[in-house]
N, C-alpha and C. Protein backbone atom coordinates (compact mmCIF):
# COMPACT_ATOMS: atom_id res chain seq x y z
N UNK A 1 95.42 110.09 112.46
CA UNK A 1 94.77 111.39 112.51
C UNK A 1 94.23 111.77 111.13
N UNK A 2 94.59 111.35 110.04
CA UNK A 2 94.24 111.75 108.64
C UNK A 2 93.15 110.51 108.00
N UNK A 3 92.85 109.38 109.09
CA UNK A 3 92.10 108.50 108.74
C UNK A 3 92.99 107.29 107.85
N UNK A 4 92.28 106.29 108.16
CA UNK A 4 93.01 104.89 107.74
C UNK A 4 93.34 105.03 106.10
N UNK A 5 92.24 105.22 105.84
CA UNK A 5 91.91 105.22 104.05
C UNK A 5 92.96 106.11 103.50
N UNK A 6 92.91 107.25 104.01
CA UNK A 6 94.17 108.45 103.52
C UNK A 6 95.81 107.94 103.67
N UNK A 7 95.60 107.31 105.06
CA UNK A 7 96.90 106.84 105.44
C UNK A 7 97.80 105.84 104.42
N UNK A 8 96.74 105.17 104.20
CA UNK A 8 96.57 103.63 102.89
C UNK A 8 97.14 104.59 101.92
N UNK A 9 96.60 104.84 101.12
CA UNK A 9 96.65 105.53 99.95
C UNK A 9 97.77 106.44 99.72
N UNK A 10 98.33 106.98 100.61
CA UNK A 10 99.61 107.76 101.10
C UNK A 10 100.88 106.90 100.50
N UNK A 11 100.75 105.68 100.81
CA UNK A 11 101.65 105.01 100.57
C UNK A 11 102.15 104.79 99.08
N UNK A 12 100.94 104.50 98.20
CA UNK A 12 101.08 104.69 96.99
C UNK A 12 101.99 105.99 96.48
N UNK A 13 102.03 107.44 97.34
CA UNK A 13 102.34 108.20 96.86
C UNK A 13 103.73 108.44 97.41
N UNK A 14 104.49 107.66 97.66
CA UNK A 14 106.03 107.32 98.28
C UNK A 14 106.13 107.48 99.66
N UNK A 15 105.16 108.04 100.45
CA UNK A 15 104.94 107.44 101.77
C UNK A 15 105.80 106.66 102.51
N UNK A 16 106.86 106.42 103.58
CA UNK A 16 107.68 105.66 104.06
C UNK A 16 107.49 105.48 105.34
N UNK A 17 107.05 106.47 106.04
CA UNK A 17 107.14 106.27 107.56
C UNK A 17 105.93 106.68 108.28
N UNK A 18 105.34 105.37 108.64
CA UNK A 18 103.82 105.81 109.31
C UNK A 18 104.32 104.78 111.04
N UNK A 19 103.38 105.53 112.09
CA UNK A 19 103.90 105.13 113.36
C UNK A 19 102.41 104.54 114.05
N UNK A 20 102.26 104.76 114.88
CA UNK A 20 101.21 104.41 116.07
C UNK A 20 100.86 105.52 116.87
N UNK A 21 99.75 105.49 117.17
CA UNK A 21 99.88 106.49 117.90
C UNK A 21 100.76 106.36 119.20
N UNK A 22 101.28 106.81 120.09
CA UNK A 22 102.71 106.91 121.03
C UNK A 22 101.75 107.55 122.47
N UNK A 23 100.95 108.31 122.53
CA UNK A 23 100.68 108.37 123.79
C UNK A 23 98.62 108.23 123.47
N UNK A 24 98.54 108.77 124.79
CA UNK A 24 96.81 108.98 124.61
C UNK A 24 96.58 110.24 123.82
N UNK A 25 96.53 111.06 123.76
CA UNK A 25 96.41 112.36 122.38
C UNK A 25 95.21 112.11 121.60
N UNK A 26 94.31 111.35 121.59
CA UNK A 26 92.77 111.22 120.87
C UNK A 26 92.28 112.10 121.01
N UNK A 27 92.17 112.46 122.20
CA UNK A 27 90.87 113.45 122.60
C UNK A 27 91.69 114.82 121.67
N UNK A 28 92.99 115.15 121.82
CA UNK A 28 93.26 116.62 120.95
C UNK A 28 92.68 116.76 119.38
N UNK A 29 93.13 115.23 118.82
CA UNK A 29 92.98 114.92 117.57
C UNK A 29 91.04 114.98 117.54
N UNK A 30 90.15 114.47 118.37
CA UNK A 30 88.94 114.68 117.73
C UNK A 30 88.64 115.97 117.72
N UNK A 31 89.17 116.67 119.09
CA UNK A 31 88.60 118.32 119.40
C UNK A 31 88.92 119.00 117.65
N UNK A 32 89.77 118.51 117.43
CA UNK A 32 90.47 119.49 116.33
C UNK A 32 89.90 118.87 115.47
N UNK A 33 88.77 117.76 115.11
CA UNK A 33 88.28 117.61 113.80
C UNK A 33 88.45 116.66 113.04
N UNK A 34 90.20 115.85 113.73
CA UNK A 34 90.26 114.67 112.65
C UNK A 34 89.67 114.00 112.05
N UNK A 35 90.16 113.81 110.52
CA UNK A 35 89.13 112.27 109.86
C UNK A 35 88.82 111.49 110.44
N UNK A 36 89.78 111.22 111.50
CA UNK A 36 89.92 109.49 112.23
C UNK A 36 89.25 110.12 113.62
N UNK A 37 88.13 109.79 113.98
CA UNK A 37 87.33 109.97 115.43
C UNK A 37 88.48 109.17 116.72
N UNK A 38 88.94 107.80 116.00
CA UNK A 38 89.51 107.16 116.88
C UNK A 38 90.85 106.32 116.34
N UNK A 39 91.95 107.32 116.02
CA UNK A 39 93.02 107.36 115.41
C UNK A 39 93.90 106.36 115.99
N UNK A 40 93.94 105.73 117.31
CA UNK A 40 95.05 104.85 117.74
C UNK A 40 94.44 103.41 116.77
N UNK A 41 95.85 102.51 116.38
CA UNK A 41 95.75 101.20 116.13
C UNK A 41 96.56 100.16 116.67
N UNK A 42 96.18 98.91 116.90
CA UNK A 42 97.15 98.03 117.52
C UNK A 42 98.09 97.86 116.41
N UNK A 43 99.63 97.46 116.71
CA UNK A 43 100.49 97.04 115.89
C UNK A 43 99.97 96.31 114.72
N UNK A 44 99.31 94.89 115.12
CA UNK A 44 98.49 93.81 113.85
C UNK A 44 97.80 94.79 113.01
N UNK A 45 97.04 95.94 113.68
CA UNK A 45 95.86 96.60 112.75
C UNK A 45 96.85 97.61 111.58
N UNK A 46 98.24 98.05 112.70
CA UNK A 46 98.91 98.89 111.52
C UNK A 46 99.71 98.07 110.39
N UNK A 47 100.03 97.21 110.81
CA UNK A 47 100.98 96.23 109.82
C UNK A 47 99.76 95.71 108.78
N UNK A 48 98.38 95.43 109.14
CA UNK A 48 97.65 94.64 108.35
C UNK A 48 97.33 96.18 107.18
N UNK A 49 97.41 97.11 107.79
CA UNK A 49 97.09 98.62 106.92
C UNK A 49 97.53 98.97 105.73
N UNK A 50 98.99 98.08 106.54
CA UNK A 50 100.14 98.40 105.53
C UNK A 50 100.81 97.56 104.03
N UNK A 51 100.23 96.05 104.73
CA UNK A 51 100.40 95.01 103.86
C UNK A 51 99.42 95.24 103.00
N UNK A 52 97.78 95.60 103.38
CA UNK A 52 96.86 95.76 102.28
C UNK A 52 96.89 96.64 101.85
N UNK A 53 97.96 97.51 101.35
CA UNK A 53 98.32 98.76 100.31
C UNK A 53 99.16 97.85 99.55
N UNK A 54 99.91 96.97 99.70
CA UNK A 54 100.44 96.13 98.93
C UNK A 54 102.38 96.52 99.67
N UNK A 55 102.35 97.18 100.32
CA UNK A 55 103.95 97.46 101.43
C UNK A 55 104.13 96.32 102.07
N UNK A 56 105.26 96.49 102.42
CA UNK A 56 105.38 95.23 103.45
C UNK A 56 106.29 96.60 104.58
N UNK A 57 105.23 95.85 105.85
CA UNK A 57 105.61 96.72 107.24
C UNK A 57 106.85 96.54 108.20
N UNK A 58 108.08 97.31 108.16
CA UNK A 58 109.13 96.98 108.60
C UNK A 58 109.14 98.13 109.63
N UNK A 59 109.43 97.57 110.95
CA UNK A 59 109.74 98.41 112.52
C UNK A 59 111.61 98.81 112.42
N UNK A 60 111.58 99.88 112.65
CA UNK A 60 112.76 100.37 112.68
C UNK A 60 113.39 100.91 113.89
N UNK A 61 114.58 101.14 114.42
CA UNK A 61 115.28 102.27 115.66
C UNK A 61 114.96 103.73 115.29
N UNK A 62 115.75 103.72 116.11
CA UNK A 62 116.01 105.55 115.76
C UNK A 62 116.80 105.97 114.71
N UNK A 63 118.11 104.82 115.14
CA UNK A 63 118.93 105.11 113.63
C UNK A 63 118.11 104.62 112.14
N UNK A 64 117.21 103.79 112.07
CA UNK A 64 116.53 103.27 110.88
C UNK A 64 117.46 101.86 110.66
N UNK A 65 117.62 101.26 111.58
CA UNK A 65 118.00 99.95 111.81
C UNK A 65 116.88 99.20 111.76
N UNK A 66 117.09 97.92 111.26
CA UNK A 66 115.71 96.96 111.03
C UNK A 66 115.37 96.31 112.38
N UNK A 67 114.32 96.84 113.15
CA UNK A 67 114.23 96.21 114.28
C UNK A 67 113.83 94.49 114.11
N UNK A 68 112.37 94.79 113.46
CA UNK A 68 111.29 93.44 112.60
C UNK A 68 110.95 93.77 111.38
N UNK A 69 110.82 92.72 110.47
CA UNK A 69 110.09 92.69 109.49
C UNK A 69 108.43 92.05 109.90
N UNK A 70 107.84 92.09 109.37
CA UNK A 70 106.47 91.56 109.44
C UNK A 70 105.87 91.27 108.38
């Protein structure tokens, strides 16, 4: 919703927990203006987001148990 580039860059600024989008919800996010016209990403596209900030993308539980590394 804040756009890829912002999202990226976030990270630099101690940033820890970025998700996927979880349901369909686009259409609220453009009505309202978002940076990102089309805010959902596949898993590969978020992990690749994340590695090219220089992070490495780790999937977690609820408790913050290590589900995957990637």
């Amino acid at each position: 919703m804040i756009g890829r580039n912002t999202a990226q860059m976030s990270l630099a600024y101690g940033v820890d927990d970025m998700d996927g989008t979880i349901d369909d919800s686009t259409k609220i996010y453009t009505m309202a203006g978002a940076e990102e016209q089309n805010p959902s990403l596949t898993t590969e596209q978020l992990v690749q987001l994340i590695n090219d900030a220089g992070r490495e993308a780790v999937e977690r539980d609820t408790l913050y148990n290590v589900v995957k590394q990637y």
